[in-house]
Protein backbone atom coordinates (compact mmCIF):
# COMPACT_ATOMS: atom_id res chain seq x y z
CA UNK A 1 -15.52 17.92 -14.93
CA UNK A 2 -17.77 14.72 -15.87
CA UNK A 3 -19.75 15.35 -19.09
CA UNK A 4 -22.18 13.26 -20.96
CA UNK A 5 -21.27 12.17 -24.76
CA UNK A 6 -24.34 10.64 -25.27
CA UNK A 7 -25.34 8.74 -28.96
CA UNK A 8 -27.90 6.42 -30.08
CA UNK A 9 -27.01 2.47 -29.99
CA UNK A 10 -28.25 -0.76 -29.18
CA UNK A 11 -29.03 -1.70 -26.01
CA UNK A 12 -29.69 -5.30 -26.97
CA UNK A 13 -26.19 -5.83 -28.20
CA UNK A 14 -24.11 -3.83 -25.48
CA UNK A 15 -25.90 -6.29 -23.03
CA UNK A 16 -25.15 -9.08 -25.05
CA UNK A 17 -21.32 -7.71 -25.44
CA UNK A 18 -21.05 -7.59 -21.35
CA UNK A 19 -22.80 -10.77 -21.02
CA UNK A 20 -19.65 -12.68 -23.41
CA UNK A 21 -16.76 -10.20 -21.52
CA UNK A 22 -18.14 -12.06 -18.00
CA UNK A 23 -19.60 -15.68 -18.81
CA UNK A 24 -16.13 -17.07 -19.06
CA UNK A 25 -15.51 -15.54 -15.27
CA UNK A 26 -18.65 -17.15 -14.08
CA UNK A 27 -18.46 -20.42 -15.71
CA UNK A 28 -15.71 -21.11 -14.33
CA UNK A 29 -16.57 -20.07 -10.71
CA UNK A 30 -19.51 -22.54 -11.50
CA UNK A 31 -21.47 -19.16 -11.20
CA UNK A 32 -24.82 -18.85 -12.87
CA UNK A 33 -25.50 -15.43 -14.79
CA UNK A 34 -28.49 -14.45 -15.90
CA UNK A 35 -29.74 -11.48 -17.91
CA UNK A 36 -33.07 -10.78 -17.89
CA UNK A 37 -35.32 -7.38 -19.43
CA UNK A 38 -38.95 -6.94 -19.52
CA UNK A 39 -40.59 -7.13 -22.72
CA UNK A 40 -40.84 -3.05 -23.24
CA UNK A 41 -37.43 -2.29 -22.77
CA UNK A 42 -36.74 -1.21 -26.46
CA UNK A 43 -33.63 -1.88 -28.27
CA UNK A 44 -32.62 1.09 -28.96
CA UNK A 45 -31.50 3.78 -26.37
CA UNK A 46 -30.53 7.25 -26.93
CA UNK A 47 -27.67 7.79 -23.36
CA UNK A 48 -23.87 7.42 -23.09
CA UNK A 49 -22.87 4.64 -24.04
CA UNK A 50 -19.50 4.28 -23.08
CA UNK A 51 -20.20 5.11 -19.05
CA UNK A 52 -23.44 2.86 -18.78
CA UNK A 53 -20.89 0.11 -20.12
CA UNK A 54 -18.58 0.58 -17.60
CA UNK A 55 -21.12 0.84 -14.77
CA UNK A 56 -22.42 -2.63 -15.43
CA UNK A 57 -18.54 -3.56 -16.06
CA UNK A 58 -17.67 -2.20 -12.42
CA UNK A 59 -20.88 -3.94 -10.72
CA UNK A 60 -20.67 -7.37 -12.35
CA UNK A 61 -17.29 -7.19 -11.65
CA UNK A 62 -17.74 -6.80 -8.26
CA UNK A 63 -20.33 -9.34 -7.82
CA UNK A 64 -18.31 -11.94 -9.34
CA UNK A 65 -15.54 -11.09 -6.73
CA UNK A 66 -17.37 -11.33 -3.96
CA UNK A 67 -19.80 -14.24 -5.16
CA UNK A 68 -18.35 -17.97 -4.41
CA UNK A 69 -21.82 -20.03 -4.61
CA UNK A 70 -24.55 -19.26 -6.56
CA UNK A 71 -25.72 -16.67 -9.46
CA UNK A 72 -25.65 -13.50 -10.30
CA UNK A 73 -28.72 -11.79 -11.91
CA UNK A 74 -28.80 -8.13 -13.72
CA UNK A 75 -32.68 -7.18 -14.46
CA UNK A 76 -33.98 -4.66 -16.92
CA UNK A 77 -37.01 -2.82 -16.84
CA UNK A 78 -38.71 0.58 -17.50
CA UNK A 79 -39.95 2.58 -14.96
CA UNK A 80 -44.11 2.05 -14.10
CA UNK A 81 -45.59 5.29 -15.33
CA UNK A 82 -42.93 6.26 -17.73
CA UNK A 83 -44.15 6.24 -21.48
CA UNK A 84 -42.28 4.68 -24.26
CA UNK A 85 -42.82 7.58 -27.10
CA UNK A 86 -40.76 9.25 -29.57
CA UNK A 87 -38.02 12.28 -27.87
CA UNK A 88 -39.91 11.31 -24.47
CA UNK A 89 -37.08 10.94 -21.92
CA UNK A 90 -38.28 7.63 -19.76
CA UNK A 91 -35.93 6.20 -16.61
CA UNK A 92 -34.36 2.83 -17.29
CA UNK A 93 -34.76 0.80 -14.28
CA UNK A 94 -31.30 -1.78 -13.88
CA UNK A 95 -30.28 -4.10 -10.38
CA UNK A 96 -27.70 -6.22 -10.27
CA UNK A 97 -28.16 -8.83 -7.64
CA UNK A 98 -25.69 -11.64 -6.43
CA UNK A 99 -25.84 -14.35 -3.92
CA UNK A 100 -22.40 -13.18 -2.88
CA UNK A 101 -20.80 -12.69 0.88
CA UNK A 102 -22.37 -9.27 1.72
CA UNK A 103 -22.22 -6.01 3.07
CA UNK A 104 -22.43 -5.46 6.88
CA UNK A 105 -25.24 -2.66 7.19
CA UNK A 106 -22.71 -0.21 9.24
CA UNK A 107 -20.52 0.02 6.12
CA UNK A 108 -23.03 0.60 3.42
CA UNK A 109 -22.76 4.14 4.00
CA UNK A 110 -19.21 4.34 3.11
CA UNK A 111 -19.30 2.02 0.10
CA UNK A 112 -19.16 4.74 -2.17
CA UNK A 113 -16.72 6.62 -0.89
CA UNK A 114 -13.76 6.73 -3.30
CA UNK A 115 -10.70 4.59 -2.41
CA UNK A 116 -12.81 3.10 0.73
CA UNK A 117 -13.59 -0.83 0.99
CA UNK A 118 -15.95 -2.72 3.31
CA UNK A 119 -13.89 -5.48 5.40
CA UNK A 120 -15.30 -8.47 2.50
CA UNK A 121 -13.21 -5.82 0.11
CA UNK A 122 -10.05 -6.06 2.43
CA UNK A 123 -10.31 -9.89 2.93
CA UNK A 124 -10.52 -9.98 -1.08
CA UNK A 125 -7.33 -7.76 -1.57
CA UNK A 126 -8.51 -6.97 -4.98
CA UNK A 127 -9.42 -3.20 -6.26
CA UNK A 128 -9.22 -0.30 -4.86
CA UNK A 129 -12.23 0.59 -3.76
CA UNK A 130 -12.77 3.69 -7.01
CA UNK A 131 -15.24 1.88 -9.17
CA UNK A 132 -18.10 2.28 -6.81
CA UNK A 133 -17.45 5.64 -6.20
CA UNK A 134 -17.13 6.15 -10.26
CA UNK A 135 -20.18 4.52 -11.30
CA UNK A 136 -21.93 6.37 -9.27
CA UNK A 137 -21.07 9.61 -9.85
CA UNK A 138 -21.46 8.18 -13.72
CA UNK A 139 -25.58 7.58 -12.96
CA UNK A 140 -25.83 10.81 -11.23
CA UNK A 141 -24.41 12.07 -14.23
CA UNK A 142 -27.32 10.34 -16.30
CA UNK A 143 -30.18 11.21 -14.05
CA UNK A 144 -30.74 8.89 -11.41
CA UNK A 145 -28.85 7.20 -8.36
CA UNK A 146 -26.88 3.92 -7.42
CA UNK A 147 -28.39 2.60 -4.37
CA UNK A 148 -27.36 -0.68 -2.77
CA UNK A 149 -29.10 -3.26 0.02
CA UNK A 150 -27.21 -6.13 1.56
CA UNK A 151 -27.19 -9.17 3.98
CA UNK A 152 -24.05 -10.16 5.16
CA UNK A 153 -23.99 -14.15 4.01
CA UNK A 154 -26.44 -13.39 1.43
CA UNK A 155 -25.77 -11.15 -0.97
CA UNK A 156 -26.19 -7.63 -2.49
CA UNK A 157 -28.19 -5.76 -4.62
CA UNK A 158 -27.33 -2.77 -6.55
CA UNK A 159 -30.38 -0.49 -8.34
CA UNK A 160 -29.58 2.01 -10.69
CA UNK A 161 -31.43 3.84 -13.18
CA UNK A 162 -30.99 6.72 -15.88
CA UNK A 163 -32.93 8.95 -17.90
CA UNK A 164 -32.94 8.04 -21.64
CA UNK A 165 -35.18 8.38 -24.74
CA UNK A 166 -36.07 6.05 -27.26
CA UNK A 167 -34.02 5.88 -30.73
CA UNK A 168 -34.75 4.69 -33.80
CA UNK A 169 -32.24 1.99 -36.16
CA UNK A 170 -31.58 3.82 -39.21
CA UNK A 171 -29.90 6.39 -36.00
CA UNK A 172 -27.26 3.62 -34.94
CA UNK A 173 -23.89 3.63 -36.55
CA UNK A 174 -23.86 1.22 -38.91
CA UNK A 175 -21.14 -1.99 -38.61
CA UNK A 176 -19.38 -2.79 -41.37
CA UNK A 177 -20.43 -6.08 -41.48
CA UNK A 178 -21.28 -6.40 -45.18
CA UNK A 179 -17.75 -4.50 -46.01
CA UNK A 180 -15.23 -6.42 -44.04
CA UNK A 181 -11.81 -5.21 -44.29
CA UNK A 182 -9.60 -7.63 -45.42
CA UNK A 183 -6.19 -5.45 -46.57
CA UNK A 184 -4.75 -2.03 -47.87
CA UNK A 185 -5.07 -0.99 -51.24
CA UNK A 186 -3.17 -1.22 -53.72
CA UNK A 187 -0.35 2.12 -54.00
CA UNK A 188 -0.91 2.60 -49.97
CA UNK A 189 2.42 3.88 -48.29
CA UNK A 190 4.56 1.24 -45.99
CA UNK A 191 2.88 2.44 -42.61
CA UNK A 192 4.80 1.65 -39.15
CA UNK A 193 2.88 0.77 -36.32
CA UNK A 194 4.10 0.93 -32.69
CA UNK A 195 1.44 -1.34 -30.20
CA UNK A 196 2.84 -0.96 -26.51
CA UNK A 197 0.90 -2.74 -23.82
CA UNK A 198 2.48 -4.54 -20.56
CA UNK A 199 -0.32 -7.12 -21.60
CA UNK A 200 1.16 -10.03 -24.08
CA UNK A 201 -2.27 -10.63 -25.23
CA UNK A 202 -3.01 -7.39 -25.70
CA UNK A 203 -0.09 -6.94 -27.91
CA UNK A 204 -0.40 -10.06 -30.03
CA UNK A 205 -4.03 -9.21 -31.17
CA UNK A 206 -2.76 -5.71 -32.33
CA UNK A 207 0.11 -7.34 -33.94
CA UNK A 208 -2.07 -10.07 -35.80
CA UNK A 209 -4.66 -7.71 -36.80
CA UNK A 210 -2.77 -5.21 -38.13
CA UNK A 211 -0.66 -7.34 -39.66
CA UNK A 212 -2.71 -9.49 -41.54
CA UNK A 213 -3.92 -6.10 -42.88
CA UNK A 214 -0.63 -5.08 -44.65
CA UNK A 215 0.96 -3.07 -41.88
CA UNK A 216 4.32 -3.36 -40.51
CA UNK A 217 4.07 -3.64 -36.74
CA UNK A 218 6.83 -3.82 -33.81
CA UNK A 219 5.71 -4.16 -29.95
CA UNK A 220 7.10 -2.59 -26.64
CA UNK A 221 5.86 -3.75 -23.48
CA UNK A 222 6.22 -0.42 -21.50
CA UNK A 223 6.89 3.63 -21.93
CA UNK A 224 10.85 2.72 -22.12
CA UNK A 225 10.98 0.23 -24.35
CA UNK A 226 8.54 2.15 -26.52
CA UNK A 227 10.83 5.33 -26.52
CA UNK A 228 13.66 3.42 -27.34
CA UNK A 229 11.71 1.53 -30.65
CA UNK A 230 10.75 5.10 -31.64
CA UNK A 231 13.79 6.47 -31.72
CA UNK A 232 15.21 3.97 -33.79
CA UNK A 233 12.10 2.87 -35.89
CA UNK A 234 10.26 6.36 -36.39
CA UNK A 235 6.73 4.64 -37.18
CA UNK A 236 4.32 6.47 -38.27
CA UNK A 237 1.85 5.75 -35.39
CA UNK A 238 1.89 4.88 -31.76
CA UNK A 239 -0.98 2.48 -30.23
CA UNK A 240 -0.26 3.27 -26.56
CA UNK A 241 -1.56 2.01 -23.38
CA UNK A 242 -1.64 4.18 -20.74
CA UNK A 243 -1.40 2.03 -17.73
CA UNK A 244 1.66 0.20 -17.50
CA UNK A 245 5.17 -0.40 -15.20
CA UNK A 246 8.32 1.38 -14.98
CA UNK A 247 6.83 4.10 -17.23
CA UNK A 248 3.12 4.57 -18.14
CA UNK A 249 1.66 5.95 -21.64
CA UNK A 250 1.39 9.76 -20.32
CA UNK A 251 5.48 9.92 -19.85
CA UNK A 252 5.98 8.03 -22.49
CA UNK A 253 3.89 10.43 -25.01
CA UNK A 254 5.43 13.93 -23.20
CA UNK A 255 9.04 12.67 -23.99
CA UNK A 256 8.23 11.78 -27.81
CA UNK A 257 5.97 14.83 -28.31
CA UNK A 258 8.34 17.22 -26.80
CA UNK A 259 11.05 16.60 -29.20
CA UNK A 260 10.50 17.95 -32.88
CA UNK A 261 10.59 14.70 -34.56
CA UNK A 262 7.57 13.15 -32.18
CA UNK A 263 5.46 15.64 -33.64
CA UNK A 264 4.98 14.00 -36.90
CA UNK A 265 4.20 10.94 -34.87
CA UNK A 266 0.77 9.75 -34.57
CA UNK A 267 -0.24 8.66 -30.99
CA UNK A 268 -3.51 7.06 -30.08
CA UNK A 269 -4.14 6.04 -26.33
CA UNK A 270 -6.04 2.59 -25.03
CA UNK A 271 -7.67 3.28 -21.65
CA UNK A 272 -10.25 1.43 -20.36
CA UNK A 273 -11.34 4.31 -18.72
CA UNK A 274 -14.57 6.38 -19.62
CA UNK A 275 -13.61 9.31 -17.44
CA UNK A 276 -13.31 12.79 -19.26
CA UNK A 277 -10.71 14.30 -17.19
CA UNK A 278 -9.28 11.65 -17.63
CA UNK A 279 -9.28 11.86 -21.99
CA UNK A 280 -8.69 15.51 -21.24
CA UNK A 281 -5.12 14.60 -19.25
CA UNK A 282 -4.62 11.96 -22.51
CA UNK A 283 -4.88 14.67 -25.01
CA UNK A 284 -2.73 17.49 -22.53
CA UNK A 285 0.02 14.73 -22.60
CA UNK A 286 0.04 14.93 -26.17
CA UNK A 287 -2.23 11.90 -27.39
CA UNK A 288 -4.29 12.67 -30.68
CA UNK A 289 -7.10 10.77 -30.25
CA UNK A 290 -8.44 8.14 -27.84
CA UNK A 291 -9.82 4.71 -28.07
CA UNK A 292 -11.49 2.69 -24.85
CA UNK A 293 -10.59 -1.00 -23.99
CA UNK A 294 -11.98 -3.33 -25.12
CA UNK A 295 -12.45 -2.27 -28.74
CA UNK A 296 -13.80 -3.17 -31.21
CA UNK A 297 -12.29 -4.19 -34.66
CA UNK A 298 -13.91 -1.64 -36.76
CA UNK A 299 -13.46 1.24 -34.02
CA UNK A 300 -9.27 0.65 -34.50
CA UNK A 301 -9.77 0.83 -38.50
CA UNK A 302 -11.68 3.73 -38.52
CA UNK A 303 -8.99 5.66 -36.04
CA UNK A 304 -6.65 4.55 -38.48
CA UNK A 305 -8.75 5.87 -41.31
CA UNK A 306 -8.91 9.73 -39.68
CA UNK A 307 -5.51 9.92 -38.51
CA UNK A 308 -3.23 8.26 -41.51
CA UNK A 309 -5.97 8.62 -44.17
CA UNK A 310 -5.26 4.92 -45.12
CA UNK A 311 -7.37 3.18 -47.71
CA UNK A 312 -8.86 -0.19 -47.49
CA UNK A 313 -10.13 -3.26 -49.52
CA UNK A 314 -13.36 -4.46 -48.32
CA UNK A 315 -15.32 -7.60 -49.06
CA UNK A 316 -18.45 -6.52 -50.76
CA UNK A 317 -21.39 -7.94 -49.35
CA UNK A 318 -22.41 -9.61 -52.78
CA UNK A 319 -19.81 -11.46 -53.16
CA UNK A 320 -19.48 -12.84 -49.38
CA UNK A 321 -23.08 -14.09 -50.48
CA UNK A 322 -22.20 -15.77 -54.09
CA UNK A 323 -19.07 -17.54 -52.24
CA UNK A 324 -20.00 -18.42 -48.45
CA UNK A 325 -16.43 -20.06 -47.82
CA UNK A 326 -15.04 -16.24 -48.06
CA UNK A 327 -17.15 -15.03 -45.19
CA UNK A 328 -15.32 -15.21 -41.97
CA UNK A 329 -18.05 -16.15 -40.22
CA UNK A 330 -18.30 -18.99 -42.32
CA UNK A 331 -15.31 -20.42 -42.22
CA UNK A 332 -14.30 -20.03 -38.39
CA UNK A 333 -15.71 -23.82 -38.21
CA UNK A 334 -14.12 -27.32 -36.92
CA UNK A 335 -13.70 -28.18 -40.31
CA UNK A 336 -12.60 -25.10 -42.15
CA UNK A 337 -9.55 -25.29 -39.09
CA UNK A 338 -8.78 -28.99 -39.18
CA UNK A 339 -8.28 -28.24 -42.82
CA UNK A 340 -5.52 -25.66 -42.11
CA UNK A 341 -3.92 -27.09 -38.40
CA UNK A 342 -2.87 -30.23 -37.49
CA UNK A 343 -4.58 -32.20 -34.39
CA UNK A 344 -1.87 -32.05 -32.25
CA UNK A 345 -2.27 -27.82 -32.80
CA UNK A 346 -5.66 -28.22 -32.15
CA UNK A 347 -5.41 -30.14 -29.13
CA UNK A 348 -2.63 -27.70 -27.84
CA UNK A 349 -5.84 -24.92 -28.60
CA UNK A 350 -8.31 -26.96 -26.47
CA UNK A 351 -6.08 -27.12 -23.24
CA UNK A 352 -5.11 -23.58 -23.79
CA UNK A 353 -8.80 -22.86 -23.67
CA UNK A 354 -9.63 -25.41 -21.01
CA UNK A 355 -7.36 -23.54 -18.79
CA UNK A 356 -7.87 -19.82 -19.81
CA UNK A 357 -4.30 -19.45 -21.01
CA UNK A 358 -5.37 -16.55 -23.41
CA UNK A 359 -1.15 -16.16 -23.38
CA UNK A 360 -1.06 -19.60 -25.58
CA UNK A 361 -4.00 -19.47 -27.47
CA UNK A 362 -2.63 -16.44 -28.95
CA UNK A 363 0.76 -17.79 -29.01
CA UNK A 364 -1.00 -21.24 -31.02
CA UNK A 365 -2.73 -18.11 -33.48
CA UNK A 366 0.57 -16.63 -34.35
CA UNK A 367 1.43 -20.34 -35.51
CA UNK A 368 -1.52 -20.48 -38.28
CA UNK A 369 -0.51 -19.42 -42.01
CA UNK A 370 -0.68 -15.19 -42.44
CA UNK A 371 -2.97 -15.72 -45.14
CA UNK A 372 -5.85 -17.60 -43.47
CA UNK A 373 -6.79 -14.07 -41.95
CA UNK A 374 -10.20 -15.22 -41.34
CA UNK A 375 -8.69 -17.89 -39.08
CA UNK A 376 -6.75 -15.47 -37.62
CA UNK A 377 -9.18 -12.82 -36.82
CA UNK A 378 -11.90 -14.60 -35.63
CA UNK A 379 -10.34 -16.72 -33.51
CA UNK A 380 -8.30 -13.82 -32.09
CA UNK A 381 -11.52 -12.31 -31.86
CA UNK A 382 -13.30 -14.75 -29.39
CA UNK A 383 -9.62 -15.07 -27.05
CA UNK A 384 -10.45 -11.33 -26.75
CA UNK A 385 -13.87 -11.62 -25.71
CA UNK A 386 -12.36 -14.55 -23.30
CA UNK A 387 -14.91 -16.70 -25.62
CA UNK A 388 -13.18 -19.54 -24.53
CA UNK A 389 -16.63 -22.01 -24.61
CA UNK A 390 -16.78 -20.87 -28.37
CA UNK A 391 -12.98 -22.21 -29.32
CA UNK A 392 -13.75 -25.31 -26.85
CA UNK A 393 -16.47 -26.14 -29.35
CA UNK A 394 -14.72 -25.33 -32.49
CA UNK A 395 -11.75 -27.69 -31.23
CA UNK A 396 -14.05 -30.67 -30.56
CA UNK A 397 -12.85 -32.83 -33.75
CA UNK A 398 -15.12 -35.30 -35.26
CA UNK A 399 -13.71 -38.65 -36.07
CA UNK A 400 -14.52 -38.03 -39.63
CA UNK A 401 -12.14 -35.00 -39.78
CA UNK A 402 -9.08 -37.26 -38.82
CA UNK A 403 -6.45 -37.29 -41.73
């Protein structure tokens, strides 16, 4: 069964996260995307989080599949009638439109029908035809319906809208912004940390960010390889995808759990599904906790925090502020990198991003000096975001900066 888990957060920035996770996609379809809201929408939402994400993950998615020419426009608005007052439930109004290749109108009654396409679906060969079907059954879940109108040659619409309440900031869970983690502290035990992901780039961002933060860290790229690390390795926590070739994340955990050494061994799964059953099959297969893709920075730390009871140094807010060059934000500038890289590195960095080769822009990140970690995590931050506009700009070297 589908349940809600629903928490208080802000709208504004989840919009603004999904708007970065698809510009780079539209860009460079010469797509234009547009995000617009009405000026009552408020910021911040009390509803599930984590499924409205992946609805307007699964539509865009599919609108920038099917879209060659044109834009792509998601709309925001309350409901005319509804009443924006404290604990008053009110129905968000959302409709993603695209100027895409359309739906024949003898099909739209099967499009959400799980594991059915239209014919523009088949002619893709991409998907599978489920994230309709899931996103749906996601809105039902929070209120309202998923209805869709199309013209074959010019485009679709999808309308959605769920029943939320207005929250109020000092209710949203706090970033630690002002406290950056920057290390472990000082008497911390040596802690072993398996990542396994079929993804290289997946990998390499666990393995730079955890160790830049003191850990020792090995990779596997799939269930056997993992098995095989563990055996020899014993680390002290597993970061485990469940997805992947040969042999997925659920085998993968059974086999270690079910012998008595894997029981001392910590294992956290990365889905980038929001399905319950399917965190409830995670946790059967022996997973301890649960952490959805894409993450963010501080969501990983605080995992590790709970499961290994780790300690960390933070930067304290006061001091980012008395010396600006510590802040990461800062420093991830053209010059604060030309100081660090060479040109030829940073012209490698500017095709890589040119081209979308995420592959060698984190291969070129692995290449900057371990203790530049603001460097390193920021820029590793923006390949993960597929930010790829943001390193363009930051590669753009001024003659003045030429040594």
């Amino acid at each position: 069964m589908v349940n809600l888990t629903e928490n208080s957060f802000d709208l504004y920035r989840l919009l603004n996260s999904v708007e970065t996770l698809f510009k780079l996609k539209t860009d460079a379809k010469g797509l234009e995307l547009i995000f617009e809201r009405a000026e009552n929408v408020p910021q911040y939402i009390e509803a599930d989080e984590i499924k409205l994400r992946q609805i307007l993950i699964n539509l865009l998615g599919n609108a920038i599949k099917f879209t060659q020419v044109g834009q792509i426009r998601i709309g925001l608005k309350v409901a005319e009638g509804n009443e924006l007052e404290a604990e008053l439930p009110f129905q968000l109004c959302i409709a993603v439109e695209d100027t895409g290749a359309g739906i024949a109108e003898s099909e739209l009654n099967r499009l959400f029908q799980p594991f059915v396409q239209t014919a523009t679906g088949r002619q893709s060969q991409q998907g599978t035809g489920l994230g309709l079907a899931i996103s749906r059954k996601f809105v039902q879940l929070m209120g309202g319906d998923l209805t869709v109108r199309s013209q074959v040659g010019l485009g679709t619409a999808f309308t959605f809208s769920i029943q939320t309440r207005c929250a109020v900031p000092h209710a949203i869970a706090s970033t630690p912004s002002s406290r950056r983690v920057v290390g472990l502290a000082l008497g911390q035990p040596s802690y072993r940390i398996l990542a396994v992901d079929d993804k290289s780039n997946n990998r390499r961002l666990l393995v730079t960010l955890l160790s830049s933060l003191g850990f020792k860290v090995c990779e596997a790229v799939n269930g056997v390889e993992a098995i095989s690390i563990w055996e020899d390795w014993h680390p002290h926590l597993i970061l485990m995808d469940m997805r992947m070739p040969e042999m997925d994340g659920y085998e993968a955990t059974r086999r270690i759990k079910a012998h008595p050494k894997g029981m001392s061994t910590l294992i956290i799964a990365l889905t980038a599904s929001a399905l319950q059953e399917e965190r409830h099959e995670i946790i059967a297969a022996g997973c301890d906790d649960c952490i959805y893709k894409p993450f963010r920075e501080e969501e990983l730390i605080a995992a590790l925090v709970k499961h290994l009871h780790v300690e960390f140094v933070c930067d304290r807010s006061a001091a980012s502020k008395k010396d600006a060059s510590s802040d990461s934000a800062s420093e991830l500038t053209t010059t604060a990198i030309a100081t660090v890289m060479s040109v030829t590195w940073m012209e490698a960095l500017q095709t890589a991003a040119k081209s979308g080769d995420d592959d060698q822009i984190y291969a070129l990140i692995a290449q900057i000096p371990s203790d530049r970690t603001h460097l390193i995590e920021g820029l590793s931050q923006l390949a993960e975001q597929f930010a790829f506009d943001q390193i363009l700009n930051l590669t753009r070297i001024h003659p003045g900066l030429l040594r």
